[in-house]
Protein backbone atom coordinates (compact mmCIF):
# COMPACT_ATOMS: atom_id res chain seq x y z
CA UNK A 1 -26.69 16.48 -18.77
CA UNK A 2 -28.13 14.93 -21.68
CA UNK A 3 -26.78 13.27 -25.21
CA UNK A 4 -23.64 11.19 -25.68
CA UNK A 5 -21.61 13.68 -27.51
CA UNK A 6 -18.64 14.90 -26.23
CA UNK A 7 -17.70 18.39 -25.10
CA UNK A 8 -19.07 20.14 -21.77
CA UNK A 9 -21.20 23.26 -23.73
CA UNK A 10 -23.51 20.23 -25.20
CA UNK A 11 -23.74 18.52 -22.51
CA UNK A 12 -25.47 20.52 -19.99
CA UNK A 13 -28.69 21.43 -20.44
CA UNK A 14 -31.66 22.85 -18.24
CA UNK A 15 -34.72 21.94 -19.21
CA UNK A 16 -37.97 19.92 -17.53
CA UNK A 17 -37.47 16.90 -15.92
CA UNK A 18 -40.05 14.56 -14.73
CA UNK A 19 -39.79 11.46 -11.96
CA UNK A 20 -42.84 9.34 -10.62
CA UNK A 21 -44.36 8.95 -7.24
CA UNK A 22 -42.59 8.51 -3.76
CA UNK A 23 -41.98 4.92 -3.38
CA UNK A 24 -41.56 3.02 0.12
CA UNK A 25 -38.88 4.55 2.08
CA UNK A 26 -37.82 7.17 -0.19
CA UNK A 27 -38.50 11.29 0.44
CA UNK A 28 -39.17 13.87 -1.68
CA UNK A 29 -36.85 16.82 -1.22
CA UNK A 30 -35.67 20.26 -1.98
CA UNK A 31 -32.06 20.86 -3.21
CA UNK A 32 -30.86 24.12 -1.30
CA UNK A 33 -26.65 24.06 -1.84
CA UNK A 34 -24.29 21.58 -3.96
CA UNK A 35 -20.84 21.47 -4.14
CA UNK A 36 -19.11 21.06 -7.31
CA UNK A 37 -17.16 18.10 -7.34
CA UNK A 38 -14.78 16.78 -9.82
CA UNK A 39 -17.24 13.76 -10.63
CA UNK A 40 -19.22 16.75 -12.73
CA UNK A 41 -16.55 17.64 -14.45
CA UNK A 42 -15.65 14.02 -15.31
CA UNK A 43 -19.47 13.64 -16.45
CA UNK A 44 -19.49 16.56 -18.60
CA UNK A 45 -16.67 15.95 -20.20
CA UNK A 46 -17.59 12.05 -20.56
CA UNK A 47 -14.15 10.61 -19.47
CA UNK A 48 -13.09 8.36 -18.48
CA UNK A 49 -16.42 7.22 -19.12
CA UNK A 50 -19.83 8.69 -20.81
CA UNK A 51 -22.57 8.51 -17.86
CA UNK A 52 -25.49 8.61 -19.90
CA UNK A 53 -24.00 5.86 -22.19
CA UNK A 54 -22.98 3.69 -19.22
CA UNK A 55 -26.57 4.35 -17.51
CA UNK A 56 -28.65 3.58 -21.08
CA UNK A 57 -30.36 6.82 -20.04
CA UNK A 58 -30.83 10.16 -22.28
CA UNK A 59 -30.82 12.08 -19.82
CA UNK A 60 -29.15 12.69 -16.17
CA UNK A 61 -29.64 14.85 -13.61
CA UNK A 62 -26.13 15.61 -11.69
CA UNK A 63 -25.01 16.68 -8.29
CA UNK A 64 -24.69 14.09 -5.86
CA UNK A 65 -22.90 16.24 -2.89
CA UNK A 66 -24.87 18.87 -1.34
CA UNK A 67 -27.67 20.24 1.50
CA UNK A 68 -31.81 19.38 1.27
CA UNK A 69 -34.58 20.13 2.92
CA UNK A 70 -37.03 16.99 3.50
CA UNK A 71 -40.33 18.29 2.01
CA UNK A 72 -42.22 14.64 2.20
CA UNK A 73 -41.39 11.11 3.67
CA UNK A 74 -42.95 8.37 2.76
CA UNK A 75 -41.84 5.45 5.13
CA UNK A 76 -43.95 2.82 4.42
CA UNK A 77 -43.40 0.03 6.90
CA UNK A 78 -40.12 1.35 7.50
CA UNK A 79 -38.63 3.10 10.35
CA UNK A 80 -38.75 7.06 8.86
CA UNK A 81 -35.05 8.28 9.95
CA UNK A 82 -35.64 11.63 8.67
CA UNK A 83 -38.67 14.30 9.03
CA UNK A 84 -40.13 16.42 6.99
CA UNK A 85 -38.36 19.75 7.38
CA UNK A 86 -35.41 18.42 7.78
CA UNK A 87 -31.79 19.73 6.52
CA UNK A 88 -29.72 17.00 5.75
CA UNK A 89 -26.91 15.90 3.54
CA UNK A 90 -26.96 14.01 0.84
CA UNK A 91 -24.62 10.61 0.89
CA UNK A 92 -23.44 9.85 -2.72
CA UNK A 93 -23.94 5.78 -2.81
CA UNK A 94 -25.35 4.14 -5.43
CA UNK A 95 -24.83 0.52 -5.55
CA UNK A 96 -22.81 -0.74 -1.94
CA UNK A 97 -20.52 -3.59 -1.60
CA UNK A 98 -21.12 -5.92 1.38
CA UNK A 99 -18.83 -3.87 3.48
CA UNK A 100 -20.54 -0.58 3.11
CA UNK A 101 -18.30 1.31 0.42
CA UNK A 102 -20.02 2.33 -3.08
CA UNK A 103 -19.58 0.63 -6.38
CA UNK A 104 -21.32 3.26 -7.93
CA UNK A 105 -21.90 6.56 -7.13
CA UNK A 106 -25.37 8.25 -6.75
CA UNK A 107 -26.04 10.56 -9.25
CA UNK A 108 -23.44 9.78 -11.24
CA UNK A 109 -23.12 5.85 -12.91
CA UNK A 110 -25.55 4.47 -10.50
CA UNK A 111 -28.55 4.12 -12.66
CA UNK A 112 -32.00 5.57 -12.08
CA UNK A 113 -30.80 7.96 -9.76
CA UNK A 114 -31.53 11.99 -9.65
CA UNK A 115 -29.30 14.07 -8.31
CA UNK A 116 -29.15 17.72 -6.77
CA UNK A 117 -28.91 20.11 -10.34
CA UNK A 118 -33.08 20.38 -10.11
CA UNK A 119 -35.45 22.22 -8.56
CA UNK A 120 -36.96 18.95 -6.87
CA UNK A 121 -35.60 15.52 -6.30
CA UNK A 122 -36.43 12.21 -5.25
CA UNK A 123 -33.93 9.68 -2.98
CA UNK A 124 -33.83 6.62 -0.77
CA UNK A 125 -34.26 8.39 2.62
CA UNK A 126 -31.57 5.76 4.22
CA UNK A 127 -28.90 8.65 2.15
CA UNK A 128 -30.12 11.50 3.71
CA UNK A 129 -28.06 12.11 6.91
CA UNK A 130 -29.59 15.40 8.74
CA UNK A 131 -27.33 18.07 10.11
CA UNK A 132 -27.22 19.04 13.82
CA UNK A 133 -30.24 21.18 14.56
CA UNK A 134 -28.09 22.91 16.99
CA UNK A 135 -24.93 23.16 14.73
CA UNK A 136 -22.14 25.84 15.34
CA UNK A 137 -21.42 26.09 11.28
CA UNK A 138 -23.33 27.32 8.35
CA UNK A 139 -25.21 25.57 5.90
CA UNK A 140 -22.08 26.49 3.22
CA UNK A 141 -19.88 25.12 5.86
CA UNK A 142 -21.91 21.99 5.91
CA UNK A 143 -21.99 21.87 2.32
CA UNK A 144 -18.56 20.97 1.64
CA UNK A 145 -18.88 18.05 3.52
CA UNK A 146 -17.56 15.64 0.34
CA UNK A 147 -14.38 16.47 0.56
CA UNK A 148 -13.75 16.17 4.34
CA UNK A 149 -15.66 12.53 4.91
CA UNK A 150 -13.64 11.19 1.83
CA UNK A 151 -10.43 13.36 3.25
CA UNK A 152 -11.02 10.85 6.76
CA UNK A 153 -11.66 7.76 5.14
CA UNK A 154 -8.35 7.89 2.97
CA UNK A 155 -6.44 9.67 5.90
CA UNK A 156 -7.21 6.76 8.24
CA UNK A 157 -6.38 4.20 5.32
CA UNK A 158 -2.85 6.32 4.72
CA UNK A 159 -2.06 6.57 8.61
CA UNK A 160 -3.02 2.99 9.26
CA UNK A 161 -0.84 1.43 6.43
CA UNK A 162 1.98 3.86 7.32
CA UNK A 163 2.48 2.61 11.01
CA UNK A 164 2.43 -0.97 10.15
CA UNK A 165 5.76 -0.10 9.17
CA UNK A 166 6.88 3.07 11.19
CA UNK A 167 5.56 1.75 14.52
CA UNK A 168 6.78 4.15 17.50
CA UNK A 169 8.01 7.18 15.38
CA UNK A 170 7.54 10.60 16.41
CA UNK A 171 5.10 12.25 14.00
CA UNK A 172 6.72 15.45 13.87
CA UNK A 173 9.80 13.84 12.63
CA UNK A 174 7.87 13.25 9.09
CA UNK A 175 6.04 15.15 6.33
CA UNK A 176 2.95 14.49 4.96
CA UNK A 177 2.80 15.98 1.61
CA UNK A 178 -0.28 17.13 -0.71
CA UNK A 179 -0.65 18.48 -4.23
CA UNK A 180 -3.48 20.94 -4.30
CA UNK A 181 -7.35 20.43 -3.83
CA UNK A 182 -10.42 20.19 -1.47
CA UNK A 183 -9.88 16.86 -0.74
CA UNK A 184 -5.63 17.13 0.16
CA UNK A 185 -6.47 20.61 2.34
CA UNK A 186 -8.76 18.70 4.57
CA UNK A 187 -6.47 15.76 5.00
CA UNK A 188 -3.29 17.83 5.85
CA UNK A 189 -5.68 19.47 8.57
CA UNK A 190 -6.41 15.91 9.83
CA UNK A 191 -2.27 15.21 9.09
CA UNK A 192 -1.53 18.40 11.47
CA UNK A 193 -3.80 17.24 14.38
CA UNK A 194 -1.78 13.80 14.20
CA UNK A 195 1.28 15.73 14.68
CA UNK A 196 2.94 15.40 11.10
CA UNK A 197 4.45 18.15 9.11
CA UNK A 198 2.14 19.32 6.76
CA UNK A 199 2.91 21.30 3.22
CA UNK A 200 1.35 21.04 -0.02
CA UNK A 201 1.06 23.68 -3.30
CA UNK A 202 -0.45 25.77 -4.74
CA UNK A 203 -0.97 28.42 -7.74
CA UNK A 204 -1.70 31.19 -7.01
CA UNK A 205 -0.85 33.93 -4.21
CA UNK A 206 -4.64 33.74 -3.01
CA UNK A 207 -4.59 29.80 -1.97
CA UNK A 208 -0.86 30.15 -0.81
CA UNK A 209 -2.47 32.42 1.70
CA UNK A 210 -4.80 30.40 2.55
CA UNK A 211 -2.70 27.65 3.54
CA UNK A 212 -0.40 29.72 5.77
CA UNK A 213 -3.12 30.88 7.47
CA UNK A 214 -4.63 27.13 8.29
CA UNK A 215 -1.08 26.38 9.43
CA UNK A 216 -0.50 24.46 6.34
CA UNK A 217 3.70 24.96 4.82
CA UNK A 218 2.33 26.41 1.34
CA UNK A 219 4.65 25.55 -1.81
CA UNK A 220 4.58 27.88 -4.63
CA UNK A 221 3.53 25.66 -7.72
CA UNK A 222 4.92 28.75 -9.83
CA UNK A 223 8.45 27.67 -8.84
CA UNK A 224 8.32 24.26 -10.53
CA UNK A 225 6.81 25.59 -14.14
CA UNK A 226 7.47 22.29 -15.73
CA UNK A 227 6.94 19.80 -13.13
CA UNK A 228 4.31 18.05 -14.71
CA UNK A 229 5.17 15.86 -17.63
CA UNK A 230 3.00 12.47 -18.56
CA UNK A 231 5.46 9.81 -19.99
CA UNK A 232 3.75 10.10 -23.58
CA UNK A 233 5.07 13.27 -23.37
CA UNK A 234 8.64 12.21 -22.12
CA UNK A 235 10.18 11.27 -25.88
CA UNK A 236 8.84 14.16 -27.65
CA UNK A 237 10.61 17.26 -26.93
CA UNK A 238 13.94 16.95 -25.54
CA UNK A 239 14.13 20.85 -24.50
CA UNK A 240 11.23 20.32 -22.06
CA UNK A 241 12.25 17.02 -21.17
CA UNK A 242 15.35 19.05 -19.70
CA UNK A 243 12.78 21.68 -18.00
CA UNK A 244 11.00 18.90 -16.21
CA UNK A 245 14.20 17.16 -15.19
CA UNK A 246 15.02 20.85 -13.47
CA UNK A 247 11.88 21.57 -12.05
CA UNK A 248 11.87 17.90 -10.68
CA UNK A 249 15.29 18.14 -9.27
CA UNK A 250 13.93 21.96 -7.32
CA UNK A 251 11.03 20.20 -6.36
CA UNK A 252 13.26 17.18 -4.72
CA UNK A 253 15.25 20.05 -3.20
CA UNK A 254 12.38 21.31 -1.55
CA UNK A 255 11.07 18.05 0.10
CA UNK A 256 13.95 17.04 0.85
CA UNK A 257 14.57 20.42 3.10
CA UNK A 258 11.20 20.18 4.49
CA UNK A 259 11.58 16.65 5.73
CA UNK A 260 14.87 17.07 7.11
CA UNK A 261 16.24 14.47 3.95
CA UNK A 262 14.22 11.87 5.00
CA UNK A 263 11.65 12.26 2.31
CA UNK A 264 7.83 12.46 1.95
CA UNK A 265 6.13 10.14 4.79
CA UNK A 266 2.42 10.16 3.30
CA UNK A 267 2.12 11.67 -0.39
CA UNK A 268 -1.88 12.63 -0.92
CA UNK A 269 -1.73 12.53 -4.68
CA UNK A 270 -5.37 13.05 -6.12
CA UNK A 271 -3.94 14.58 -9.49
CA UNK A 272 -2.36 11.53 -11.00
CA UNK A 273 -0.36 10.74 -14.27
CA UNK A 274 1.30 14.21 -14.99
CA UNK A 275 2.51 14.61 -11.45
CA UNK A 276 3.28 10.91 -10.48
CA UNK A 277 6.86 10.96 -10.88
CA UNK A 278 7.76 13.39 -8.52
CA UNK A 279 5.39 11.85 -6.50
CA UNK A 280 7.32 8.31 -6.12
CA UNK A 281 10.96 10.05 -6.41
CA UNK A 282 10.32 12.49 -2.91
CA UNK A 283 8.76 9.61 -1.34
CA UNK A 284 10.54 8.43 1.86
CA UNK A 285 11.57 4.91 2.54
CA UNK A 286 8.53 3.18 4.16
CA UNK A 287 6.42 5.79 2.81
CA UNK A 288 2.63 5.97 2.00
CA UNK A 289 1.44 7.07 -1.84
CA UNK A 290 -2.12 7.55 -0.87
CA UNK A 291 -4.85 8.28 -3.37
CA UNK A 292 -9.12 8.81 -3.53
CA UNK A 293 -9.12 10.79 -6.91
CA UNK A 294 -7.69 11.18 -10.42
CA UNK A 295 -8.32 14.86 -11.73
CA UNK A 296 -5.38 14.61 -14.65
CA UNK A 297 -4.95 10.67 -15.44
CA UNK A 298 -5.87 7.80 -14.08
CA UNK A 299 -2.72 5.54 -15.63
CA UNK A 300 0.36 5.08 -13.44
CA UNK A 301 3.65 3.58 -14.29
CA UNK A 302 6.33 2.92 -11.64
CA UNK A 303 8.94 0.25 -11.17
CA UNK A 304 7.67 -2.40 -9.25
CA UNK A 305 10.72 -3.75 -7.80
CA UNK A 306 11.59 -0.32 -6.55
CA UNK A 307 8.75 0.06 -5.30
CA UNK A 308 9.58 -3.18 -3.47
CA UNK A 309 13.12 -2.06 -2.03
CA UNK A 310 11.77 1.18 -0.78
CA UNK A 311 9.08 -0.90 0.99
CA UNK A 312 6.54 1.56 -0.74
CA UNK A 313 2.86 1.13 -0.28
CA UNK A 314 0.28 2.86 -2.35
CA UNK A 315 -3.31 3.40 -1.13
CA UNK A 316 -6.35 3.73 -2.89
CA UNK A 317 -9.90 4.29 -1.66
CA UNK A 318 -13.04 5.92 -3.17
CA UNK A 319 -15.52 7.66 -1.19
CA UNK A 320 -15.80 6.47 2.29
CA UNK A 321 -17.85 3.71 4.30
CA UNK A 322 -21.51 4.70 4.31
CA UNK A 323 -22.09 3.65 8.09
CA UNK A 324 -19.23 5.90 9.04
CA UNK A 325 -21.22 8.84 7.71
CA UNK A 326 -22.65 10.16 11.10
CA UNK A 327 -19.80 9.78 13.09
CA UNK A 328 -17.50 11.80 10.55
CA UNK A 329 -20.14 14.08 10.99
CA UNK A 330 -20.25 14.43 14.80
CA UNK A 331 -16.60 14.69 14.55
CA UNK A 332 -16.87 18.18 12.04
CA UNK A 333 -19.01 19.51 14.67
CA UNK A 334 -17.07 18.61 18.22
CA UNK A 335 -13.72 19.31 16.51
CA UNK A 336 -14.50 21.86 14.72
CA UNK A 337 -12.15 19.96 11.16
CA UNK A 338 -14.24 21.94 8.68
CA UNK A 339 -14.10 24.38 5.80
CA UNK A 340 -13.25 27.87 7.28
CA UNK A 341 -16.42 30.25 7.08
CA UNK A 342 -16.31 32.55 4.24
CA UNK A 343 -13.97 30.06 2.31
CA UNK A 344 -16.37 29.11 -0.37
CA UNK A 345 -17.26 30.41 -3.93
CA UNK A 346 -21.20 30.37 -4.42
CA UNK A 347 -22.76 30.69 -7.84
CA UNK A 348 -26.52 30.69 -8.10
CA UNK A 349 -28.47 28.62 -9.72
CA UNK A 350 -28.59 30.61 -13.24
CA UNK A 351 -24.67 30.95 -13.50
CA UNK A 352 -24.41 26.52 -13.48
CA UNK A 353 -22.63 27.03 -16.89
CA UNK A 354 -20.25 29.13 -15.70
CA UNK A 355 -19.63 27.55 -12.86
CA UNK A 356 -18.51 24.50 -15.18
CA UNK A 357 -16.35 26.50 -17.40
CA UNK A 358 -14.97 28.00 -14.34
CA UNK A 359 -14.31 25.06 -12.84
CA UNK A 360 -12.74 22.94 -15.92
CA UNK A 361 -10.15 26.27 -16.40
CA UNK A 362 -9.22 26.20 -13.29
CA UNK A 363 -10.50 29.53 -12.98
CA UNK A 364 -11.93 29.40 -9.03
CA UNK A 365 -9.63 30.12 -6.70
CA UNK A 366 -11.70 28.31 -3.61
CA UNK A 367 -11.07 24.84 -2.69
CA UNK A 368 -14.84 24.77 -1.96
CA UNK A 369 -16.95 25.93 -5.57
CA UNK A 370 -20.64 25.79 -4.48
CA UNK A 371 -23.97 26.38 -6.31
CA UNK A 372 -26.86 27.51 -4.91
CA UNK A 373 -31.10 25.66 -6.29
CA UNK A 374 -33.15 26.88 -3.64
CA UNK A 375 -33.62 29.51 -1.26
CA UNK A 376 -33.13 28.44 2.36
C-alpha cells in the first residue's frame, strides 16, 4: 500500500519494490500462500490508524500471516534455525515486550518491515517457524495458521480467568458463545474439546452448514435483522431503536434456551461496538467477555458497577506469545485442531484487489480467504 489518502482502491498498489542486502541472521525468502487477515483491511482502509503515516514510510508492503520457502540464510555468527528450502510460517512480531507478546505487528506498524504481498521478501529468520516435513495437512491448511495460534492464546486466557471463579463446574453445564469469524470458529473447536457447549452465528446458509458439520450449534444471524445497533445510533431513530430492542430480546431468548437460563459462560466477541450490548446482557453471572480483535469498533461502553455485581471479567489479548509458537504448532499436527481441508477461498496473485473488495463486503463466504504469490 502506498500514500496516506484514504479509501482502499488508492491504496493498494503493485508496483516494484526494492530492499538491500541480507543482514546477520535474517533470510531471504519466497512468499508461496497468505491469508487475509483483518489487519489488511484495517491498513487499507487506514483506521483506526494510517500505517504508512504511523511508519513515516511511503510505501508498505502487507501480509504478515502466511507460508515461505527459505531461498537464502545468512546466519552470521548466529545459530541458523532454519535451512534453505525450507517451508515455514511466518510469525507476525514486530517490536516484543519483555514477556514475549508483540507491541507491534510485523508487516503492519512495526517499521522497516516487508511483508508477504511481493514476489520476494526479506525477515529476521528467528520469525520463521518451519512446518513439519512430515505433516499430515496441506500447505492451505497450514496457512491459516493466524487464526488458530491467536484462537489458543485468548482461549487459554478466557478458560483460565473463567475457573478462578467457576472452580469444579461441569463444562457441559455452560455455553461458550461466538459471533462469527476465523478466529471465534477455531476457539469454539478448542471450547468443544474442553467439554463446553459451543454455538455461535452466522449469515448465510453456506457457513451455517459449516458449523453443524464441525459440531458447532449454528445461529442464524438472519433471525436477529437488527441486532446490531452502536449507541450513536441509539437516539436517532426511535422505529429501529424498537427493532433492535426486539431482535435483542429473540437473541436473549435464544441464549438463554441454549444455556439452560444460565446465560453465556465465555462470550468470544471479536466484532465489537455494534454487537456489544447483547454481548454483556446474555452474559452469565461469573462469566468471561473475551476479546483478540475489533472488526466493527473498537469503543465499548458498559456499566461498571454491573459489571461488578455480575462478577464479570472481560479479557483482552492480541496475538499470542511468540515462544509458544512451536508448541501451538505441534499441537495442530498431533490433534489434528485445524482448518478442515477444502475450507479455504484461494485467489491468485493477480485477483489481490478483489480479494480486498471481497473481503471489506463481506462477500467470501470462507472463514479462511487466502491468496496465492508463488508457485509451490
Amino acid at each position: 500500500m502506498a500514500g496516506t489518502q484514504a479509501g482502499q482502491a488508492d491504496a493498494l498498489r503493485r508496483g516494484p519494490f526494492t530492499f538491500g542486502p541480507l543482514e546477520e541472521g535474517e533470510a531471504l525468502v519466497e512468499p508461496i500462500l497468505g491469508s487475509w487477515e483483518a489487519n489488511i483491511d484495517h491498513a487499507l482502509a487506514r483506521s483506526p490508524i494510517d500505517v504508512c503515516g504511523s511508519r513515516g514510510e511511503d510505501a508498505v508492503v502487507l501480509g504478515n500471516l502466511g507460508v515461505v520457502r527459505v531461498l537464502q540464510v545468512n546466519a552470521g555468527g548466529r545459530e541458523a534455525t532454519v535451512r534453505e528450502g525450507d517451508l515455514c510460517l511466518l510469525l507476525p512480531f514486530g517490536l516484543l515486550d519483555r514477556y514475549g507478546y508483540a507491541e507491534l505487528a510485523y508487516a503492519y506498524d512495526a517499521p522497516h518491515t516487508i511483508g508477504l504481498l511481493a514476489k520476494r521478501s526479506k525477515m529476521d529468520m528467528r520469525l520463521l517457524l518451519p512446518i513439519p516435513a512430515d505433516t499430515s495437512y496441506t500447505l492451505p491448511q497450514w496457512a491459516t495458521y493466524g487464526r488458530y495460534f491467536t484462537a489458543w492464546d485468548n482461549w487459554h486466557k478466557a478458560l483460565g480467568c473463567w475457573r478462578t471463579q467457576v472452580g469444579d463446574d461441569d463444562p457441559a453445564e455452560h455455553l461458550v458463545f461466538g459471533w462469527g469469524g476465523g478466529v471465534a470458529f477455531a476457539e469454539l473447536l478448542l471450547a468443544r474439546r474442553a467439554g463446553f457447549r459451543v454455538a455461535m452465528t452466522a449469515g448465510s446458509d453456506e457457513r451455517l452448514a459449516f458449523l453443524r458439520e464441525n459440531g458447532i450449534e449454528a445461529v442464524d444471524r438472519r433471525l436477529f435483522p437488527d441486532l446490531s445497533l452502536s449507541p450513536r445510533q441509539a437516539g436517532a431513530d426511535r422505529e429501529r431503536l424498537a427493532r433492535h430492542r426486539r431482535s435483542l430480546a429473540d437473541f436473549l431468548e435464544l441464549t438463554d434456551e441454549l444455556s439452560d437460563g444460565r446465560g453465556v459462560a465465555i462470550f468470544v466477541d471479536n466484532i465489537g461496538e455494534p454487537l456489544y450490548e447483547a454481548t454483556v446482557k446474555s452474559l452469565a453471572r461469573e462469566g468471561v467477555i473475551t476479546t483478540c480483535g475489533w472488526k466493527a469498533g473498537m469503543r465499548l461502553s458498559h456499566l461498571r458497577g454491573a459489571e461488578c455485581i455480575s462478577r464479570h471479567i472481560h479479557v483482552n489479548t492480541h496475538v499470542w506469545r511468540l515462544p509458544d509458537s512451536p508448541e501451538i504448532r505441534d499441537f495442530q499436527e498431533s490433534s489434528g485442531w485445524m482448518a478442515p481441508k477444502g475450507s479455504t477461498a484461494l485467489y491468485d496473485f493477480d485477483q489481490v484487489p478483489q480479494l480486498a473488495e471481497d473481503y471489506a463486503q463481506g462477500r467470501i463466504s470462507s472463514y479462511f480467504p487466502l491468496y496465492s504469490i508463488n508457485p509451490l
